[in-house]
Protein backbone atom coordinates (compact mmCIF):
# COMPACT_ATOMS: atom_id res chain seq x y z
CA UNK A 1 17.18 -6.26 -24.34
CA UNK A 2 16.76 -10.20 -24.45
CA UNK A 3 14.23 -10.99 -22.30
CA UNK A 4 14.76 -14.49 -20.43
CA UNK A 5 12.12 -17.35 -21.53
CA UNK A 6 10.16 -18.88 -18.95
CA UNK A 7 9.34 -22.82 -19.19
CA UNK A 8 5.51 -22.80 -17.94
CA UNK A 9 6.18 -26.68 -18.18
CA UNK A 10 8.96 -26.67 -15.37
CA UNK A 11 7.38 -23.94 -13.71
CA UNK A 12 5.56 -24.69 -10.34
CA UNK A 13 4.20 -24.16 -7.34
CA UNK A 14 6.12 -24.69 -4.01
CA UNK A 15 3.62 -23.38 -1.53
CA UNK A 16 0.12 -22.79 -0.88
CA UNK A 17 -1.54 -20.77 2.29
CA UNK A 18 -4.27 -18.49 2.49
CA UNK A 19 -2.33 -15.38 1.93
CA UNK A 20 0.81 -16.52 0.56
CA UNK A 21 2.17 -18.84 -2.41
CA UNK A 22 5.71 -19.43 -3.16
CA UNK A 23 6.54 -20.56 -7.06
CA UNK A 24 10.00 -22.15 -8.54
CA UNK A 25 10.12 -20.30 -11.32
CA UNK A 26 11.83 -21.87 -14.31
CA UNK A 27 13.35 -20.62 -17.49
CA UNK A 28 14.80 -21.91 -20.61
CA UNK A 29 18.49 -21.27 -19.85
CA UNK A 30 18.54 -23.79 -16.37
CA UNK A 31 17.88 -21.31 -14.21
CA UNK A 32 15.37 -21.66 -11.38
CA UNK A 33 14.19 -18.34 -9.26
CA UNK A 34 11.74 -18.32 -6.57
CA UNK A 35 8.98 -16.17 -6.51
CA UNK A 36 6.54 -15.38 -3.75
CA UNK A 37 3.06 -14.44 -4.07
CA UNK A 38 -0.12 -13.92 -3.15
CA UNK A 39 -1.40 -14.52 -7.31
CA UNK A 40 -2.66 -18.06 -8.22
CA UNK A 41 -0.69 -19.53 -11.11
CA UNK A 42 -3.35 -18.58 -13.51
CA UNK A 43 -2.57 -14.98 -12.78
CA UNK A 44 0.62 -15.20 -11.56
CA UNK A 45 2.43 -11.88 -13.17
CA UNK A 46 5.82 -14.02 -14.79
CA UNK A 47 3.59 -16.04 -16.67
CA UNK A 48 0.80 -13.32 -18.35
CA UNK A 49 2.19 -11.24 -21.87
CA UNK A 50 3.63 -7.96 -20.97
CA UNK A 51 0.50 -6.46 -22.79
CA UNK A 52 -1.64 -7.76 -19.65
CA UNK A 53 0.51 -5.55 -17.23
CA UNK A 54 -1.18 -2.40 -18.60
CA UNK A 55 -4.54 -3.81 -17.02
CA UNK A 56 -4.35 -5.66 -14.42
CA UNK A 57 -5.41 -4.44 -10.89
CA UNK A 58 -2.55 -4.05 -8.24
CA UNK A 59 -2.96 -6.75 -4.98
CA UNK A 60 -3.26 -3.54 -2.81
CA UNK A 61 -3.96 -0.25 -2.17
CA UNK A 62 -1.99 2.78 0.13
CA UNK A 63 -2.71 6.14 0.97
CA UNK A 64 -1.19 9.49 1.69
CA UNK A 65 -3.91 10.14 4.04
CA UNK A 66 -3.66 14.15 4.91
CA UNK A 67 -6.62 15.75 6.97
CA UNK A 68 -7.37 19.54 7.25
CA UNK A 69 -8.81 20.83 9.68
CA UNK A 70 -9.84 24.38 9.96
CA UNK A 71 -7.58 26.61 11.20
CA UNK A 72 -4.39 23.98 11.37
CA UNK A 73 -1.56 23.28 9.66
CA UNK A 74 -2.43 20.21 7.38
CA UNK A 75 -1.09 16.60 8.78
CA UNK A 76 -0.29 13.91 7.21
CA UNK A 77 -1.83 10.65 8.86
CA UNK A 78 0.10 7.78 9.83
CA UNK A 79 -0.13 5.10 12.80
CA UNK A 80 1.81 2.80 13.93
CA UNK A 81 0.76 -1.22 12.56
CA UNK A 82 2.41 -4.30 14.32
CA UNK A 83 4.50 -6.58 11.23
CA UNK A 84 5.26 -9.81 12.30
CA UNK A 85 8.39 -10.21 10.21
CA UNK A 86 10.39 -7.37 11.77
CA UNK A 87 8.89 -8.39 15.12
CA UNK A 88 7.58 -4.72 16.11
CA UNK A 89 5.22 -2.20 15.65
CA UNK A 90 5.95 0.19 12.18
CA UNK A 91 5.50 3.19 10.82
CA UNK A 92 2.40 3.10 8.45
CA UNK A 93 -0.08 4.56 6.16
CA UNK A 94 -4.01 3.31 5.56
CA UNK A 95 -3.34 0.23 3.62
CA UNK A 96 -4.69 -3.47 2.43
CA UNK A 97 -6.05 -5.73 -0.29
CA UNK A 98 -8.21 -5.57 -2.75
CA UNK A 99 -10.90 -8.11 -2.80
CA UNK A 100 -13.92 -9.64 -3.84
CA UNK A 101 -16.37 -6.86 -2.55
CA UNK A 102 -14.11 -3.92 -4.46
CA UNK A 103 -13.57 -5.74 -7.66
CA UNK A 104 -17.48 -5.07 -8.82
CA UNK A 105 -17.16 -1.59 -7.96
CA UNK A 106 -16.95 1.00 -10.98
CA UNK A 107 -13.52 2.37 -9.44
CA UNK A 108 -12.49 -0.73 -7.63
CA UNK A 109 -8.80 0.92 -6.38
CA UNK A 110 -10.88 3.88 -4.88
CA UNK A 111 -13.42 1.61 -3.39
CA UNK A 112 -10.56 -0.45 -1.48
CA UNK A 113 -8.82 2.75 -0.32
CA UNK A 114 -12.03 4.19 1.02
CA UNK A 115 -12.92 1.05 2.62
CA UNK A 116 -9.58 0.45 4.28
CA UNK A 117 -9.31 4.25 5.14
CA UNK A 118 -12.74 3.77 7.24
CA UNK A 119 -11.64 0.33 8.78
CA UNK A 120 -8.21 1.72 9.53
CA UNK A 121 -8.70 5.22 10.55
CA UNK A 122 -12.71 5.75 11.88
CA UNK A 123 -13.11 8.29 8.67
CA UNK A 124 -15.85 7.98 6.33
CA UNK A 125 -14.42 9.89 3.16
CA UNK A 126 -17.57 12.88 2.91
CA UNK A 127 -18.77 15.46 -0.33
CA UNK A 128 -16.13 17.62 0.64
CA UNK A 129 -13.32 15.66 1.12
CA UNK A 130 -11.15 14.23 -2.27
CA UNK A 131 -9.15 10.95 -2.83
CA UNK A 132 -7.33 9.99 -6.29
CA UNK A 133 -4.92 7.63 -7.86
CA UNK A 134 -1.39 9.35 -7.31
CA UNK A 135 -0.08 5.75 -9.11
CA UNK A 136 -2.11 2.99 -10.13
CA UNK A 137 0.13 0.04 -9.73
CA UNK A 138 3.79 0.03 -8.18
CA UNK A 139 5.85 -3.23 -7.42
CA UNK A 140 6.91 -3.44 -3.79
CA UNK A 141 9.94 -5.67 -3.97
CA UNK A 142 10.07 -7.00 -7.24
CA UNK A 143 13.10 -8.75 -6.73
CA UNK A 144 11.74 -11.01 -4.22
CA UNK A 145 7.98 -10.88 -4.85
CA UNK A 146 5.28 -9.63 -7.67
CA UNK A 147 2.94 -8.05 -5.37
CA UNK A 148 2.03 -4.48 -5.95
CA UNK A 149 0.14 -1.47 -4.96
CA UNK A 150 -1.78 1.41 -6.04
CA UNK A 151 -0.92 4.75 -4.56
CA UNK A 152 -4.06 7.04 -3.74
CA UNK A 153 -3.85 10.21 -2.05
CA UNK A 154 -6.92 11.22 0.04
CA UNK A 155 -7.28 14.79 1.72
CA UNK A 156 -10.13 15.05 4.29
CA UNK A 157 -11.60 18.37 5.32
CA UNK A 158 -13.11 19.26 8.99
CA UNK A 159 -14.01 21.89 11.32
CA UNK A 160 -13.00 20.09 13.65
CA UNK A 161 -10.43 17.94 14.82
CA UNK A 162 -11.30 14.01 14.20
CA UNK A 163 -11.19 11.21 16.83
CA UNK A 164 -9.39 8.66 15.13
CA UNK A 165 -9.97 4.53 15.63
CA UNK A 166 -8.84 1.52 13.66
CA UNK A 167 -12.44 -0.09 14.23
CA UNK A 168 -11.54 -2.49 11.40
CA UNK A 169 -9.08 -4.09 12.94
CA UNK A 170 -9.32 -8.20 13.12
CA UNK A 171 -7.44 -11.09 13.01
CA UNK A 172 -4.44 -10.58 13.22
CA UNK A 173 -4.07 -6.87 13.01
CA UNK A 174 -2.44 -5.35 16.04
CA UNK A 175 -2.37 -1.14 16.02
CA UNK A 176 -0.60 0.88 18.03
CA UNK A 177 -1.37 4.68 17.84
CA UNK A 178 -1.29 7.68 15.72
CA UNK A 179 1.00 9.69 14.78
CA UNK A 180 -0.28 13.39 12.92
CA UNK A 181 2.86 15.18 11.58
CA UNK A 182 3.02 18.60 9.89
CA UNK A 183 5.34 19.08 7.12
CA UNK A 184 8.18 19.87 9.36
CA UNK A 185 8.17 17.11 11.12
CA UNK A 186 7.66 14.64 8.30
CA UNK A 187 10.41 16.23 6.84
CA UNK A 188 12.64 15.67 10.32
CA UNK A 189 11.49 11.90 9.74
CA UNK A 190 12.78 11.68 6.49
CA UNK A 191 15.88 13.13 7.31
CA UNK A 192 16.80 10.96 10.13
CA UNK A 193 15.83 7.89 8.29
CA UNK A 194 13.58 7.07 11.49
CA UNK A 195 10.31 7.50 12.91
CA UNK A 196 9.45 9.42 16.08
CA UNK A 197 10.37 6.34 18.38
CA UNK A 198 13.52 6.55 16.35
CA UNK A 199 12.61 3.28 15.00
CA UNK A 200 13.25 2.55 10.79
CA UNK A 201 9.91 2.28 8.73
CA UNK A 202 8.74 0.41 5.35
CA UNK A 203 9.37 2.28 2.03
CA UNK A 204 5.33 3.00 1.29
CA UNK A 205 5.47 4.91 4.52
CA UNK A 206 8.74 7.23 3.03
CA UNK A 207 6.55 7.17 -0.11
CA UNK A 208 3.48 8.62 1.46
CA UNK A 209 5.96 10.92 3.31
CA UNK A 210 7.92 12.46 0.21
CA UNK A 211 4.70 13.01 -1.79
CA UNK A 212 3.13 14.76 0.87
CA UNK A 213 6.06 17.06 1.60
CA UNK A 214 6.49 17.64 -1.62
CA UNK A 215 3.36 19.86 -2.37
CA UNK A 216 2.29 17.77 -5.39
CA UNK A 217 -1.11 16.74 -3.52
CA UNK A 218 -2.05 20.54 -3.33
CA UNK A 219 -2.35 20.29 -7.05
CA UNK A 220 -4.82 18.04 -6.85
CA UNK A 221 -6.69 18.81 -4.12
């Protein structure tokens, strides 16, 4: 396959904010593609060899988060998040960014996911409990934007059932409730194509969904 050649002279940034950069990508045949991002241009994925993909970290990390608690059916964890481009609260899984504070740690995909599942979900990850990288770096919508994600799985282990909080929550973070499904009724979501408030839901959330139907986790765990 002939790979299109990007000019890195013609190449260049649109837009900067805090979380967000936009780039006019630029390639040796005329043609011009917008990318956006949340990479600086140094490490902005289009412009690195292909040889760097293989090590990079991912922007993010997500979770099938499924608890077990003694004597229950296990449940996969999701709640509902507010996203301000669809206007309305969504279907979602413990999720968010790696940053500064992971990046020193040994494991720093782990570290993020435990962090975020705390902040997100009131549960400190314990001895007994397991997490693990189901996929260490996945592209959300790489026609539209390089940012990616590692899928973990995490299963936590109780007696007894958990009293669940999103006491991370700042800024601009709005949460609305959880939502613990069994396998049948994760599978009724996926088959209606809608959550419980018959509202549609992002792709991670069907990811975490479809691996945690699917049995694969109990391999692991």
């Amino acid at each position: 396959m002939a790979t299109p050649r990007i000019d890195t002279e013609k190449t260049k940034q649109l837009l900067e904010t805090p979380f967000i950069r936009v780039y006019d990508l630029a390639y040796d045949d005329g043609t011009h593609y917008f990318d956006a991002s949340r990479r600086t241009a140094e490490t902005l994925l289009a412009l690195r060899p292909e040889e760097d993909l293989t090590q990079m970290l991912p922007d993010a990390v997500s979770c099938c988060l499924i608890l077990e608690v003694e004597g229950s059916e296990p449940r996969l964890v999701l709640f509902y998040e507010y996203r301000y481009p669809t206007g309305q609260y969504m279907l979602s899984i413990p999720s968010g960014l790696i940053d500064s504070r992971d990046v020193g740690a040994s494991d720093p995909v782990v570290a993020s996911m435990t962090r975020e599942i705390a902040e997100e979900c009131g549960i400190a990850l314990g001895a007994c409990d397991d997490i693990w990288v189901v996929s260490p770096f996945l592209f959300n919508t790489p026609g539209f934007t390089d940012e990616s994600t590692a899928l973990l799985c995490a299963v936590v282990r109780r007696e007894e059932p958990l009293e669940l909080a999103h006491p991370g929550a700042e800024g601009t973070e709005h949460f609305g409730g959880f939502e613990l499904l069994t396998h049948d009724e994760v599978m009724q979501v996926l088959v209606s194509g809608r959550d419980p408030h018959g509202r549609f839901y992002p792709m991670v959330a069907w990811t975490a969904m479809s691996y945690f139907v699917s049995g694969a986790w109990r391999e692991r765990a």
